[in-house]
Protein backbone atom coordinates (compact mmCIF):
# COMPACT_ATOMS: atom_id res chain seq x y z
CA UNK A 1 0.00 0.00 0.00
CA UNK A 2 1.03 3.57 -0.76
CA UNK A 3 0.47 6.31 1.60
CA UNK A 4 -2.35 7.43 -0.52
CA UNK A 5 -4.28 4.13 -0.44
CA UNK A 6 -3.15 4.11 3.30
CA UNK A 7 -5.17 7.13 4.09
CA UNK A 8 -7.94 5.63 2.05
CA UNK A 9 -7.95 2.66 4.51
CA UNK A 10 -8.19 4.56 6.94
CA UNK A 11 -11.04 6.58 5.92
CA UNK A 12 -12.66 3.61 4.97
CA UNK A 13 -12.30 2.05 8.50
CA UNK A 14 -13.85 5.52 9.95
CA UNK A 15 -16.74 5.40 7.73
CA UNK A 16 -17.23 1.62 8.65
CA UNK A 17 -16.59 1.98 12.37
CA UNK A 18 -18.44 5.91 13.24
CA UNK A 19 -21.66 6.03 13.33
CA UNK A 20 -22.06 9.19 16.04
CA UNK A 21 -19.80 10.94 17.87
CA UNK A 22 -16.65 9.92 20.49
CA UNK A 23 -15.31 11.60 23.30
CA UNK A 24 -11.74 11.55 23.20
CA UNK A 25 -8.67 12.53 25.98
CA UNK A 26 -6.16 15.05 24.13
CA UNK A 27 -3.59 12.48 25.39
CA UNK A 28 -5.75 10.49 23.08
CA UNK A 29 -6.13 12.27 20.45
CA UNK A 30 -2.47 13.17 19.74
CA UNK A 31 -1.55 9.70 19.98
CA UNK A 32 -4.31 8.74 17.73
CA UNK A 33 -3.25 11.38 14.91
CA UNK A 34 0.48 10.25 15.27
CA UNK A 35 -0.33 6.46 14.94
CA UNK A 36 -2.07 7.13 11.88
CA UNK A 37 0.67 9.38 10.41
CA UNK A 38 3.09 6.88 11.25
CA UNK A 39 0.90 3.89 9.57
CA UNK A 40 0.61 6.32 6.36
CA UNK A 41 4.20 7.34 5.82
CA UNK A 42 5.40 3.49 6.06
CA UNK A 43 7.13 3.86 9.63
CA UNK A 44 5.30 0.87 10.41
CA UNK A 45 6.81 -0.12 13.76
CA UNK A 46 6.11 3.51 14.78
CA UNK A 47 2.92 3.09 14.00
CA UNK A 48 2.36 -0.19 16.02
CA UNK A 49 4.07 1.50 19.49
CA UNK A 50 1.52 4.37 19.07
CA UNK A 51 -1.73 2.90 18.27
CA UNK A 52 -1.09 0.54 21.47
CA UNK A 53 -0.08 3.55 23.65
CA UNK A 54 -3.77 5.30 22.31
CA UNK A 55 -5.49 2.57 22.96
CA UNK A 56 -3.90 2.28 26.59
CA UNK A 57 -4.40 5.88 26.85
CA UNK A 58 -8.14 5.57 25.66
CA UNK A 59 -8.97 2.70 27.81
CA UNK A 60 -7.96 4.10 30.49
CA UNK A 61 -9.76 7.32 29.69
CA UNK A 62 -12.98 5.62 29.10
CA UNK A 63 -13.18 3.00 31.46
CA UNK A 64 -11.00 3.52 34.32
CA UNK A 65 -10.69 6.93 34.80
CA UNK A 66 -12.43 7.07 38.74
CA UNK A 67 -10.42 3.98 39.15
CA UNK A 68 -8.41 4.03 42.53
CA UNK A 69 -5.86 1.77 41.04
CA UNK A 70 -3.48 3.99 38.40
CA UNK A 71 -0.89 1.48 37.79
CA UNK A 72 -3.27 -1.12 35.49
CA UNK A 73 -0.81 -2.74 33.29
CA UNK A 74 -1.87 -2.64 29.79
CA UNK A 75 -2.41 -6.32 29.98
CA UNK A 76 -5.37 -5.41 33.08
CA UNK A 77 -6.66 -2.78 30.91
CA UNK A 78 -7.58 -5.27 28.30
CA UNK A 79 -8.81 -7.85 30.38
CA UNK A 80 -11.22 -5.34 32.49
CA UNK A 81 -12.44 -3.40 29.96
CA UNK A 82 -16.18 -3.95 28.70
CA UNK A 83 -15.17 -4.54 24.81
CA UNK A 84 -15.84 -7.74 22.76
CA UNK A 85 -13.86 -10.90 22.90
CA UNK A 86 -12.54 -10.70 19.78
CA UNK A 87 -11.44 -7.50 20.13
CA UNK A 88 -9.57 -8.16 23.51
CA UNK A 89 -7.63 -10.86 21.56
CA UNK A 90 -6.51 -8.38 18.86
CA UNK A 91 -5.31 -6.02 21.72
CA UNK A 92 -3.35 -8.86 23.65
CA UNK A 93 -2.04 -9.48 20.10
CA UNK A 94 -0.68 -5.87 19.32
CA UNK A 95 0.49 -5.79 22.79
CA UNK A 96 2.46 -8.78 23.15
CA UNK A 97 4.10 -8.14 19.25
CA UNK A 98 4.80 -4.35 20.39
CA UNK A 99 6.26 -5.92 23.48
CA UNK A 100 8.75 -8.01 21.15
CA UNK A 101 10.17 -5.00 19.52
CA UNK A 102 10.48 -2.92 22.41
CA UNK A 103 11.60 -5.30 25.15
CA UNK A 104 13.88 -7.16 22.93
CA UNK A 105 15.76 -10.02 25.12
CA UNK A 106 19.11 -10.91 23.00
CA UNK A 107 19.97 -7.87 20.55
CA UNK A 108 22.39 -10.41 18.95
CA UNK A 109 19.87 -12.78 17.70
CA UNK A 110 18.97 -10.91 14.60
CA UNK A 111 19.50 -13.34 12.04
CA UNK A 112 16.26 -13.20 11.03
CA UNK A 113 16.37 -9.31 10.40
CA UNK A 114 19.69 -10.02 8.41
CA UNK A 115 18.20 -13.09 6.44
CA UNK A 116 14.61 -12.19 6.03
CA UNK A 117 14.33 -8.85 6.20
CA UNK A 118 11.30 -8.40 3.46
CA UNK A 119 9.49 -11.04 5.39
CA UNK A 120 9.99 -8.70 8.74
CA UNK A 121 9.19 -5.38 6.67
CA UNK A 122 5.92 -7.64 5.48
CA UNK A 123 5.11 -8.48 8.93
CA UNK A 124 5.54 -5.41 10.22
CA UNK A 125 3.24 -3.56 7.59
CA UNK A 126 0.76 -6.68 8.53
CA UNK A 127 0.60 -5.59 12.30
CA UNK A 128 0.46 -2.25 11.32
CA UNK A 129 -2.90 -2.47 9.85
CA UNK A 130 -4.17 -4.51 12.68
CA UNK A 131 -2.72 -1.98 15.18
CA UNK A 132 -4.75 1.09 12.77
CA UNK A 133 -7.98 -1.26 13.12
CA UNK A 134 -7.98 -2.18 16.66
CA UNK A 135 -7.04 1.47 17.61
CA UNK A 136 -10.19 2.69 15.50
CA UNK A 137 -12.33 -0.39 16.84
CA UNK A 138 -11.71 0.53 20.29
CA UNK A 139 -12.07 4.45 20.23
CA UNK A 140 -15.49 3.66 18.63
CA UNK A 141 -16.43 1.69 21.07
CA UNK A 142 -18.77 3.92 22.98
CA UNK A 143 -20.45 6.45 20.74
CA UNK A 144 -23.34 9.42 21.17
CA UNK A 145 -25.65 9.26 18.30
């Protein structure tokens, strides 16, 4: 995809997803506007580390904002939030293939990155659109109409 049919997807994903109106934290927002920017201009792992961190923000926003507990994990979020199953597993998916990239364990075992790297860039642009989705899936979770 080019960052013109990027865009498009994106568009296409609000007109599928919005039907009213969201409330959104600026915390949220930013985030929101740099995942997407990110996704669109190919900087696809970018894009992945920020549409996780807006949906943490937004989740947290939305559901647990009066909560007395302000250390949730990202993992708790997830779990305790009201959103559909399916949903939840996208999230936990996202999150635990952000958490590869930026907790890496053994910065020498990069053979695959040397080897394969088209397969990585493919993967990468793969997750990318799944992080764009999920981020847009859960924003619009709970709309005014």
């Amino acid at each position: 995809m080019n960052e013109q049919e990027k865009w498009e997807y994106i568009n296409t994903l609000d007109d599928e997803l919005l039907i009213g109106n969201v409330i959104l934290s600026e915390w949220s927002t930013f985030l929101i506007r740099d995942a997407e920017t990110a996704f669109c201009k190919g900087a696809n792992l970018a894009a992945i580390s920020v549409a996780v961190a807006g949906i943490e923000s937004h989740l947290r926003f939305e559901y647990f904002r009066d909560s007395t507990e302000k250390r949730l994990r990202l993992y708790d979020l997830i779990e305790n939030a009201p959103i559909p199953h399916e949903l939840k597993a996208d999230l936990h998916k996202l999150r635990q293939y952000r958490n590869k990239w930026v907790h890496v364990e053994d910065p020498e075992d990069d053979q695959e990155l040397l080897d394969r790297p088209e397969y990585v860039e493919e993967e990468l642009e793969k997750m990318a659109r799944l992080a764009i989705r999920a981020l847009l899936q859960t924003i619009y979770l709970e709309q005014g109409i």
